[in-house]
N, C-alpha and C. Protein backbone atom coordinates (compact mmCIF):
# COMPACT_ATOMS: atom_id res chain seq x y z
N UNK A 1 0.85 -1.17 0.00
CA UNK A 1 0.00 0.00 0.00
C UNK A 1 0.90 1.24 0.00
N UNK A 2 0.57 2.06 -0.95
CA UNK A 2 1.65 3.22 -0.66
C UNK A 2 0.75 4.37 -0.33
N UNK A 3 2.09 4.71 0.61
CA UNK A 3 1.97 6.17 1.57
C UNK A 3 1.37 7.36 0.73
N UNK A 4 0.38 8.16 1.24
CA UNK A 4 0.21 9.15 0.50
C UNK A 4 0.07 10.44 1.37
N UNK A 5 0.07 11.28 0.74
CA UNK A 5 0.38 12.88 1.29
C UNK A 5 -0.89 13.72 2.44
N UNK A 6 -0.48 14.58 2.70
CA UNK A 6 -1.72 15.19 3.21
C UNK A 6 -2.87 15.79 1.91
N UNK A 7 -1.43 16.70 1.01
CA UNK A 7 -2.35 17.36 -0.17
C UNK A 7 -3.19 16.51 -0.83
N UNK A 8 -2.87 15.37 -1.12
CA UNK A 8 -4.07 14.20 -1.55
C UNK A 8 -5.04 14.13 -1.04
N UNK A 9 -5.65 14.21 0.07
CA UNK A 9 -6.75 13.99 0.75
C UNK A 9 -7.73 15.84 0.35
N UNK A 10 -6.87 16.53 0.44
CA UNK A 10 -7.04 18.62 0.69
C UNK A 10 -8.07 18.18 -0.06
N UNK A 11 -9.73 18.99 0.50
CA UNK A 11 -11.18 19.09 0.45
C UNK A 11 -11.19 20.16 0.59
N UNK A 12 -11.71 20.97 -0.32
CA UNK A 12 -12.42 22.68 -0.36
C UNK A 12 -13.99 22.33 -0.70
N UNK A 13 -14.32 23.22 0.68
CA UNK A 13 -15.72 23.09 0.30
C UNK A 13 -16.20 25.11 0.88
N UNK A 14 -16.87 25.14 -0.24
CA UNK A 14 -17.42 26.82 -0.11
C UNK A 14 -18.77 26.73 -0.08
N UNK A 15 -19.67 27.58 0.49
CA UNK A 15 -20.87 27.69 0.61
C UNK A 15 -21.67 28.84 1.12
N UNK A 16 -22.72 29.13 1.26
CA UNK A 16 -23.17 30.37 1.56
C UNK A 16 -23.92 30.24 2.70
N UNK A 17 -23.90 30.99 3.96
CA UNK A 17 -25.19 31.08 4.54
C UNK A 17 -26.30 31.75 4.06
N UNK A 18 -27.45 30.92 4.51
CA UNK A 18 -28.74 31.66 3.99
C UNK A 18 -29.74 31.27 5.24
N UNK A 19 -30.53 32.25 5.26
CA UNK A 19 -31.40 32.31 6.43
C UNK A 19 -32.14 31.08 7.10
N UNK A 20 -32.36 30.10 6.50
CA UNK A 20 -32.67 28.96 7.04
C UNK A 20 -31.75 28.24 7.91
N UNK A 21 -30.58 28.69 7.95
CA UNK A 21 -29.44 28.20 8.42
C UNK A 21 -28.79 28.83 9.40
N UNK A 22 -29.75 29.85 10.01
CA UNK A 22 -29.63 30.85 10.79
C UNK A 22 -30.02 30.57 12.41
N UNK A 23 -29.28 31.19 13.42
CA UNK A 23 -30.12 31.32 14.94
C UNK A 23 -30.51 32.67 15.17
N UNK A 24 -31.65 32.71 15.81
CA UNK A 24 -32.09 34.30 16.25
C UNK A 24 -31.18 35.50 16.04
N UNK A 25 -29.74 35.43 16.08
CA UNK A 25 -28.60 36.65 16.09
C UNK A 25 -28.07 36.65 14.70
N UNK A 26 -28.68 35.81 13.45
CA UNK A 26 -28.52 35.93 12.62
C UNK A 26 -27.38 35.16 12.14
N UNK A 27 -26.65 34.25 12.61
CA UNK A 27 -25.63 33.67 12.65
C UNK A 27 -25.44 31.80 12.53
N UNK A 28 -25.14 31.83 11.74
CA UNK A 28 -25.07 30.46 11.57
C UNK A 28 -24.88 29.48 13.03
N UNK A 29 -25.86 28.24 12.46
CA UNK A 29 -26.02 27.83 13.63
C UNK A 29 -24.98 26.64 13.37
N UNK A 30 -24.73 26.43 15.07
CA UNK A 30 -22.91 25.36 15.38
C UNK A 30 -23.44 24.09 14.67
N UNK A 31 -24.25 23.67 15.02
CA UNK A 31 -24.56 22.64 13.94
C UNK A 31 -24.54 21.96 12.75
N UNK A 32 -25.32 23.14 12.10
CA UNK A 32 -25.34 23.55 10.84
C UNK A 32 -23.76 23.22 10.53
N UNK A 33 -22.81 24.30 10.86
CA UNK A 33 -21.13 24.07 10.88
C UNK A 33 -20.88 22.51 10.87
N UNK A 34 -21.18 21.87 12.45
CA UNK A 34 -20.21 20.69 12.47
C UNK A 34 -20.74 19.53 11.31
N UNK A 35 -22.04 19.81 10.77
CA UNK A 35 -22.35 18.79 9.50
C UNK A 35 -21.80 19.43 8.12
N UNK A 36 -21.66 20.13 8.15
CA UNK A 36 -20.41 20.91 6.99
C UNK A 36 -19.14 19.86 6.76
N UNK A 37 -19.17 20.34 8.20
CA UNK A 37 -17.17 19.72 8.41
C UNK A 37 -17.48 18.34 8.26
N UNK A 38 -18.87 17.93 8.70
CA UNK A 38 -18.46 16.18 8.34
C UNK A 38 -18.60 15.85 6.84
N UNK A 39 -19.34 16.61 6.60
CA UNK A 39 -18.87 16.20 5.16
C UNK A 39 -18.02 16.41 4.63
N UNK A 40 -16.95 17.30 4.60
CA UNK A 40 -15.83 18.13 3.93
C UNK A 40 -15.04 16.99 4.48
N UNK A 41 -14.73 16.71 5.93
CA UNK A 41 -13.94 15.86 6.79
C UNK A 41 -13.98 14.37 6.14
N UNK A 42 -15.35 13.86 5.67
CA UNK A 42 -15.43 12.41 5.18
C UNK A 42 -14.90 12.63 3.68
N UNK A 43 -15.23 13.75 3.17
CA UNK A 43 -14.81 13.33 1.21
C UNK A 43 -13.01 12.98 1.72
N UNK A 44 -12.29 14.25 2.80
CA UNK A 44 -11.07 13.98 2.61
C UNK A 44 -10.38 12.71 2.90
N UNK A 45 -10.99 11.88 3.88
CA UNK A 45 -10.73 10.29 4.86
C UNK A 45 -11.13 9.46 3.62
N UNK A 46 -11.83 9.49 3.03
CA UNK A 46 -12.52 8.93 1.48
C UNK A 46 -10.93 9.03 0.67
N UNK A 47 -10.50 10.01 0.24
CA UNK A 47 -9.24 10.45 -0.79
C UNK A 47 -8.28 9.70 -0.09
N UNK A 48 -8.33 10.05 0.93
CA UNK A 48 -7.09 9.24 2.04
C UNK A 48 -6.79 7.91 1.76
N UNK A 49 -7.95 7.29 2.17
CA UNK A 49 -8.24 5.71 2.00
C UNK A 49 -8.89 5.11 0.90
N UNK A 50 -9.24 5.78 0.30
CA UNK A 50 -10.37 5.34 -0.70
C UNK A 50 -10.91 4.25 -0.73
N UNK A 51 -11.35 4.21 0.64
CA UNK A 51 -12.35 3.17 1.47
C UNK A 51 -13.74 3.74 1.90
N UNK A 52 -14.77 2.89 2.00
CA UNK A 52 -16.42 3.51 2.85
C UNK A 52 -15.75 4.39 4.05
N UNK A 53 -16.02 5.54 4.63
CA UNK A 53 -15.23 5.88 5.93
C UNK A 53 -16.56 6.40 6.53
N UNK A 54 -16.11 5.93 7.93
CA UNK A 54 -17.40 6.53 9.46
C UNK A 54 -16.82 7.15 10.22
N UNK A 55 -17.90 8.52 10.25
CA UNK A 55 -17.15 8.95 11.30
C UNK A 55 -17.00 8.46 13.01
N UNK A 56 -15.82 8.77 13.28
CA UNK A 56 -15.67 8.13 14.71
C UNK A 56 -15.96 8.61 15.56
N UNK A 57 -15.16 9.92 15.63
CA UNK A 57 -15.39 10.87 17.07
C UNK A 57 -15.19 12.33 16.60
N UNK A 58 -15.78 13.25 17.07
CA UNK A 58 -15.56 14.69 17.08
C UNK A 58 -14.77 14.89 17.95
N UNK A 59 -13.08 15.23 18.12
CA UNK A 59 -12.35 15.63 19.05
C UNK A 59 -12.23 16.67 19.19
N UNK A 60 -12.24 17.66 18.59
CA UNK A 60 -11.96 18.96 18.83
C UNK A 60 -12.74 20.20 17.59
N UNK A 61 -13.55 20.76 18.62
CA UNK A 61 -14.20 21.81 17.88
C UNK A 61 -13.85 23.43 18.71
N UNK A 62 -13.36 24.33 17.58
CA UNK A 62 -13.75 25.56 18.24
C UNK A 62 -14.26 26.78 17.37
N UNK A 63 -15.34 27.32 18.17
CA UNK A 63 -16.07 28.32 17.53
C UNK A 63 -15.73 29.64 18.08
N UNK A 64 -14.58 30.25 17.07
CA UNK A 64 -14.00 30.97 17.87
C UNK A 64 -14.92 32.24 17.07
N UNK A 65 -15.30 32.21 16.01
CA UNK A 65 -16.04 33.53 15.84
C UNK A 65 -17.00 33.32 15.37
N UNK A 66 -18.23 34.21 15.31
CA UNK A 66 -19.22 33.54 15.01
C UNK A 66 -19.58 33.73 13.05
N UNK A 67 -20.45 33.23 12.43
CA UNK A 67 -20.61 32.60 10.64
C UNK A 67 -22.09 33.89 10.31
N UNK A 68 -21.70 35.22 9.86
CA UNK A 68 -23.03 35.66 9.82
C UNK A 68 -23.77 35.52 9.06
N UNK A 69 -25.36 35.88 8.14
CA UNK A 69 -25.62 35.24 7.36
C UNK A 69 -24.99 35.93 5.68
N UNK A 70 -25.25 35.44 5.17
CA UNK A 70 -24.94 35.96 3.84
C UNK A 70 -23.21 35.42 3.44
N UNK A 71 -22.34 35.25 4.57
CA UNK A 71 -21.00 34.92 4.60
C UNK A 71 -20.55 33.64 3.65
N UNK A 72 -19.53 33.86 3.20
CA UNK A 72 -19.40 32.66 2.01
C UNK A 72 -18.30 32.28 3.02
N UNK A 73 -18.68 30.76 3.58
CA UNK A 73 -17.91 30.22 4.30
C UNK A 73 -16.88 28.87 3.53
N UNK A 74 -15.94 28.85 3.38
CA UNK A 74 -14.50 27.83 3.18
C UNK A 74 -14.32 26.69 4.06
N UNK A 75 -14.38 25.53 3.75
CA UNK A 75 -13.68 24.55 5.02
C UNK A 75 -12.81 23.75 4.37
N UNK A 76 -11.74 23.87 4.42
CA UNK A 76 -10.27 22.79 4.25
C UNK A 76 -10.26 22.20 4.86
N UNK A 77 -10.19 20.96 4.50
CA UNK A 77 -9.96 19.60 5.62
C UNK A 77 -9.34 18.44 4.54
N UNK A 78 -8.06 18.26 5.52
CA UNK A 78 -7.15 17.64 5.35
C UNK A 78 -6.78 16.52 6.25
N UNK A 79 -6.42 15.24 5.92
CA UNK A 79 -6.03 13.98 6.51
C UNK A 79 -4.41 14.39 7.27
N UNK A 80 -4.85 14.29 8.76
CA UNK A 80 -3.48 14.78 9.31
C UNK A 80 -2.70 14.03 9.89
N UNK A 81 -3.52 12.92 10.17
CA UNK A 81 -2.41 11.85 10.44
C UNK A 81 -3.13 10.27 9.77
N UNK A 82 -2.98 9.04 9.58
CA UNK A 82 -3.40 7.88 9.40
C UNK A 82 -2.83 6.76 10.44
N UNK A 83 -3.65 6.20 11.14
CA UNK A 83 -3.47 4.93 11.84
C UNK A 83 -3.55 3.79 10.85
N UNK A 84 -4.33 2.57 11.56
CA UNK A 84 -4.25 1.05 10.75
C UNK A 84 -5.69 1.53 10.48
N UNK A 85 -6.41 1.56 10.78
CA UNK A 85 -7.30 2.02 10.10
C UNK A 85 -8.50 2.68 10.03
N UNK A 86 -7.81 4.32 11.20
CA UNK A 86 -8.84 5.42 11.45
C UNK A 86 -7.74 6.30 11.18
N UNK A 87 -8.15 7.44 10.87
CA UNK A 87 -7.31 8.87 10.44
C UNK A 87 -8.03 10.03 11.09
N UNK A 88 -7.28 10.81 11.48
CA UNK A 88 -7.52 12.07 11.74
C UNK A 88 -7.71 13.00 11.04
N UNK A 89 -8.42 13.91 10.69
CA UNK A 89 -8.68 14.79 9.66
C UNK A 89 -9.00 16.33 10.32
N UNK A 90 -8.38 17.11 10.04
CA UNK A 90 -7.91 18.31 10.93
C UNK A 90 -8.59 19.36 9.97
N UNK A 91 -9.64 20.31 10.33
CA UNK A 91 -10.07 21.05 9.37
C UNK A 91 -9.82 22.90 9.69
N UNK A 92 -9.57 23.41 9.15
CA UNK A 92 -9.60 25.10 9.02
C UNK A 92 -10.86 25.53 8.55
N UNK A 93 -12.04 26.82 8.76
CA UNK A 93 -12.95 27.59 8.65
C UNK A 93 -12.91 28.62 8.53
N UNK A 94 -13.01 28.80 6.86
CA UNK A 94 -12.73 30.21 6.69
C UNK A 94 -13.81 30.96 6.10
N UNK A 95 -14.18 32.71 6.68
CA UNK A 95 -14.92 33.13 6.37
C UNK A 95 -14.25 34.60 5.78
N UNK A 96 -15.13 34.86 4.54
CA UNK A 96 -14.88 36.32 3.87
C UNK A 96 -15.33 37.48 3.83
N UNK A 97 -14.71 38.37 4.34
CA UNK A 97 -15.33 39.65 4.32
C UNK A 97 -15.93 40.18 3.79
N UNK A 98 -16.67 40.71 3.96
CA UNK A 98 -17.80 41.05 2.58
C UNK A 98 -16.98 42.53 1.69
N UNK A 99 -16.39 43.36 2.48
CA UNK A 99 -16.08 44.12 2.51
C UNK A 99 -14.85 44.47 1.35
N UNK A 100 -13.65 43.95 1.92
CA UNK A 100 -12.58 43.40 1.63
C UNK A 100 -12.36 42.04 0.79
N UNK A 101 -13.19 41.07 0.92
CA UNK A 101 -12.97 39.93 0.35
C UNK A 101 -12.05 38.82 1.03
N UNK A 102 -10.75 39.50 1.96
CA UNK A 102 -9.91 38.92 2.18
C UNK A 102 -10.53 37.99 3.70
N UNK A 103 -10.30 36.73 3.37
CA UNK A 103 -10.33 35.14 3.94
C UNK A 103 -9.86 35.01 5.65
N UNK A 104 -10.68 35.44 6.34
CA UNK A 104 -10.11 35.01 7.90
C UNK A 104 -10.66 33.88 8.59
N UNK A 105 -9.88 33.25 9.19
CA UNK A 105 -9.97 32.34 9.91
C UNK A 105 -11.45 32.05 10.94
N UNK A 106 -12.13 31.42 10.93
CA UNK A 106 -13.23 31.59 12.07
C UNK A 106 -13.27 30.73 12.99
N UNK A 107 -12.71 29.53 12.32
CA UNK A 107 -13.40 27.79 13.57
C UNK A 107 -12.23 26.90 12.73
N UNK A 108 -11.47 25.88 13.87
CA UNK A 108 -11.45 24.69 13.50
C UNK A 108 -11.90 23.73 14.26
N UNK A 109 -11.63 22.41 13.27
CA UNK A 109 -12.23 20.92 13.75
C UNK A 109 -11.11 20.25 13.76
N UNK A 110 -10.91 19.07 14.41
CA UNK A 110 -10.91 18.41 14.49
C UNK A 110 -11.61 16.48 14.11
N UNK A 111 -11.57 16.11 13.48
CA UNK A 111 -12.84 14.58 13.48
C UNK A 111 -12.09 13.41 13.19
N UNK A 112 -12.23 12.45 13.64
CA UNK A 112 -11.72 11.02 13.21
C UNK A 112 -12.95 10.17 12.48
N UNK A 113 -12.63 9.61 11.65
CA UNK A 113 -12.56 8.46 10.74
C UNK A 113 -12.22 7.42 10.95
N UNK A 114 -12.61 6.23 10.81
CA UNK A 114 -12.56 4.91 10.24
C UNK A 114 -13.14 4.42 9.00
N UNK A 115 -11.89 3.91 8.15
CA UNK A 115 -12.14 2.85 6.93
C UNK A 115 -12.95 1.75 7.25
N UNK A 116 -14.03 1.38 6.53
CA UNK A 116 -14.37 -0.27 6.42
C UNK A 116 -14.63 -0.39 5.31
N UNK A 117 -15.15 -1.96 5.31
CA UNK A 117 -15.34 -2.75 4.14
C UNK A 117 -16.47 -2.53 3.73
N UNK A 118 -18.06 -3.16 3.40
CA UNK A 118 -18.92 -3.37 2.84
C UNK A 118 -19.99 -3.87 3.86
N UNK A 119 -19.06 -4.51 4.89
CA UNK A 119 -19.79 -5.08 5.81
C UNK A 119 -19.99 -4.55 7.31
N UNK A 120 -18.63 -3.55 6.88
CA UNK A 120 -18.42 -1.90 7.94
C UNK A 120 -17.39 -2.54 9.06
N UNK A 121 -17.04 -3.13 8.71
CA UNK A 121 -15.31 -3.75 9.24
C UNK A 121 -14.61 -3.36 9.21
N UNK A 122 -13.35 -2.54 9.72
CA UNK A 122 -12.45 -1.44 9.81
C UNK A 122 -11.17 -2.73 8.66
N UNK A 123 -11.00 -2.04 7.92
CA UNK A 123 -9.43 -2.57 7.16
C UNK A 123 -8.33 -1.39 6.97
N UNK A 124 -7.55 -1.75 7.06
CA UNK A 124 -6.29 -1.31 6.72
C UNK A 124 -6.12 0.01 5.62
N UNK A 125 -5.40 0.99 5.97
CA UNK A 125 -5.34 2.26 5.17
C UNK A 125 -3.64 2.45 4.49
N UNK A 126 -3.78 3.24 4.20
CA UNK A 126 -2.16 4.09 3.71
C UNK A 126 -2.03 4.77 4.81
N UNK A 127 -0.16 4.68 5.19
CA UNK A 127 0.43 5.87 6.22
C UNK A 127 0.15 6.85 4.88
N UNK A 128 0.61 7.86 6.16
CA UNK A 128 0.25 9.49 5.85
C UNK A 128 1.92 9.65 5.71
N UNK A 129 2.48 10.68 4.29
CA UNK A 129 4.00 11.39 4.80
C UNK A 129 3.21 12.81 4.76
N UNK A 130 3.29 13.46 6.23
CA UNK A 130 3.41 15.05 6.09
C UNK A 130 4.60 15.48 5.42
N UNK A 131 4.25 16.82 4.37
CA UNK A 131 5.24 17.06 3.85
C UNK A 131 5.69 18.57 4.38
N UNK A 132 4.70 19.60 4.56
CA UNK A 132 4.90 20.69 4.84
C UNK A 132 5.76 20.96 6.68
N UNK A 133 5.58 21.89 6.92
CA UNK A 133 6.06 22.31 8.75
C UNK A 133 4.49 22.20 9.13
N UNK A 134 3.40 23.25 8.81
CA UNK A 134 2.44 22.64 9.38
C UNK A 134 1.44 21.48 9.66
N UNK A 135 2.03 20.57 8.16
CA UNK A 135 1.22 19.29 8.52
C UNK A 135 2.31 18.74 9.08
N UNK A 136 3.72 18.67 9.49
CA UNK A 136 4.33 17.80 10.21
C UNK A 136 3.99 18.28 11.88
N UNK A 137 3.78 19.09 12.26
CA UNK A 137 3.08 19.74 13.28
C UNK A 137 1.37 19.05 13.82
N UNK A 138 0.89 19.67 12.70
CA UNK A 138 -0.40 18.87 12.84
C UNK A 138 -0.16 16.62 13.08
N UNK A 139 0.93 16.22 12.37
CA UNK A 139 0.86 14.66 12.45
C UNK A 139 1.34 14.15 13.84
N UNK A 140 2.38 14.97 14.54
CA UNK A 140 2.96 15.16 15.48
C UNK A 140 2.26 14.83 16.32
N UNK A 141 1.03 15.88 16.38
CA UNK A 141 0.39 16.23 17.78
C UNK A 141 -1.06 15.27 17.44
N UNK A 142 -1.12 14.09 16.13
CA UNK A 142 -2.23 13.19 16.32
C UNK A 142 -2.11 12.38 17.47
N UNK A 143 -0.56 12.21 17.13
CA UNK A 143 -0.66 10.89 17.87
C UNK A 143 -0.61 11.28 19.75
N UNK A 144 -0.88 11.91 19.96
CA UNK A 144 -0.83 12.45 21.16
C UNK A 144 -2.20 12.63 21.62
N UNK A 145 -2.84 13.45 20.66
CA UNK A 145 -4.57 13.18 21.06
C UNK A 145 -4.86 12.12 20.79
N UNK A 146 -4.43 11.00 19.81
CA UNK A 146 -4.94 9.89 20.22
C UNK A 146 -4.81 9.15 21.22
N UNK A 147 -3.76 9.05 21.92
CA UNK A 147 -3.21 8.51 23.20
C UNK A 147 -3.90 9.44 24.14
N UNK A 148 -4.39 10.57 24.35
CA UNK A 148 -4.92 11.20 24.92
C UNK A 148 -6.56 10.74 24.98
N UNK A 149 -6.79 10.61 24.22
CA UNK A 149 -8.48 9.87 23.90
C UNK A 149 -7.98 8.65 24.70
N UNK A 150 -6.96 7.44 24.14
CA UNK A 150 -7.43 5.87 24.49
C UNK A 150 -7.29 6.31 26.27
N UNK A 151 -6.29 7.01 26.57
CA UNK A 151 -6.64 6.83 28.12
C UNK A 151 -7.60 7.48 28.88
N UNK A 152 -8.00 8.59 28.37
CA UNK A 152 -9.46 8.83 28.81
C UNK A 152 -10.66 7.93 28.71
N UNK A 153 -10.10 7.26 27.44
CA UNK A 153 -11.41 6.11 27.66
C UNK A 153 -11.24 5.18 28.32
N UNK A 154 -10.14 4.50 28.90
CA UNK A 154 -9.26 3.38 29.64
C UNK A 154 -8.92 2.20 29.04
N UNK A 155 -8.81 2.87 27.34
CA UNK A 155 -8.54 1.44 26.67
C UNK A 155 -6.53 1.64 26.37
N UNK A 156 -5.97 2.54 27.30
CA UNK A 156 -4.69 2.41 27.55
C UNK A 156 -4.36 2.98 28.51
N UNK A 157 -3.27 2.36 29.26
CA UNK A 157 -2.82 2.83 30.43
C UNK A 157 -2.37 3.96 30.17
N UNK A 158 -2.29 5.07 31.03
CA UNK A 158 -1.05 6.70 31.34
C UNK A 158 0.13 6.21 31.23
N UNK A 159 0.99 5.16 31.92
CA UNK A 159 2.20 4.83 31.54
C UNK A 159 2.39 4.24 30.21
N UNK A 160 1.29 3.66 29.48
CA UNK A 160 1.77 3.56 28.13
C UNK A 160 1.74 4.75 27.14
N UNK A 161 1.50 5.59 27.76
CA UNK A 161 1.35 6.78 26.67
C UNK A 161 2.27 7.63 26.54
N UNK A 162 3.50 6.59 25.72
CA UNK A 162 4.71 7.50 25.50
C UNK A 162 4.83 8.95 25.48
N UNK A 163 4.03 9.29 24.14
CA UNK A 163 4.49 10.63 23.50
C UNK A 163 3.60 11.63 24.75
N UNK A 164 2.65 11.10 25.35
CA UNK A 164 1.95 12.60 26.19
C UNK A 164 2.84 12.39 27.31
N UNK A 165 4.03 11.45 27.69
CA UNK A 165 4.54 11.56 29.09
C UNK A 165 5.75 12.43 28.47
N UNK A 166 6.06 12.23 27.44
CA UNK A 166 7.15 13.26 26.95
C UNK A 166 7.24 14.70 27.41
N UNK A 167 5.94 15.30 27.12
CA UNK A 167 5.40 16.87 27.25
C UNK A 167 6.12 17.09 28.38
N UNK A 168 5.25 16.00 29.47
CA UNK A 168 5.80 16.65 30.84
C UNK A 168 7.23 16.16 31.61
N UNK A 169 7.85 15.55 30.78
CA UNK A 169 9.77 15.18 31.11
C UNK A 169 10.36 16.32 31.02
């Protein structure tokens, strides 16, 4: 199976708010957002693996500004790291000024993935090579929230969790 890149997986998805998609303050509702990102998040785990993919878990969401209506919103989402056979997919939210035009940052995600078969059986994927500084950054710090997840859930011990005992050495 050969290794493939982050840019292989890279999902642009643009879209508009429109009032149906709105909460009382006129602003896109978080929701609305995190089914965005799952879709943007699954086409890229799809490119990744080019396997059926489910989503697994929402690890990390932040809504750091809010989506107003009329805003032509951007979501990049990119495969940031690959396990045996769930991937991480790390997304950016970008919104445009109406004004200016120029592209600022609003929200990222976080989401994991799993590959299966037909019968929804997790199989085997391609490693990931980050090529850039920020996706070697972003691959870095998967494997750390993942070890961070299994022991919150208690499906690994704290002493097995190499890379998060590192931080604090």
């Amino acid at each position: 199976m050969q290794p493939r890149t982050a840019f292989q997986s890279k999902t642009v998805v643009t879209d508009l708010v429109l009032p149906s998609e709105t909460n009382p303050l006129n602003n896109l509702f978080g929701g609305e957002l995190l089914a965005r990102m799952d879709r943007a998040a699954s086409i890229a785990a799809r490119r990744h693996s080019r396997r059926i993919v489910v989503t697994a878990s929402v690890n990390h969401v932040a809504f750091n500004r809010s989506v107003p209506l009329g805003s032509v919103v951007t979501i990049e989402a990119k495969v940031s790291r690959a396990f045996t056979s769930s991937m991480e997919v790390y997304m950016d939210v970008w919104i445009e000024d109406r004004e200016s035009g120029e592209s600022i940052k609003a929200n990222e995600a976080i989401y994991t993935f799993v590959a299966v078969d037909e019968t929804g059986r997790p199989v085997k994927i391609p490693e990931l090579v980050p090529e850039t500084d920020l996706e070697k950054q972003r691959f870095d710090a998967a494997l750390r929230r993942k070890q961070l997840s299994l022991v919150l859930a208690g499906k690994m011990k704290p002493a097995d969790a190499t890379e998060l005992k590192a931080l604090f050495e």
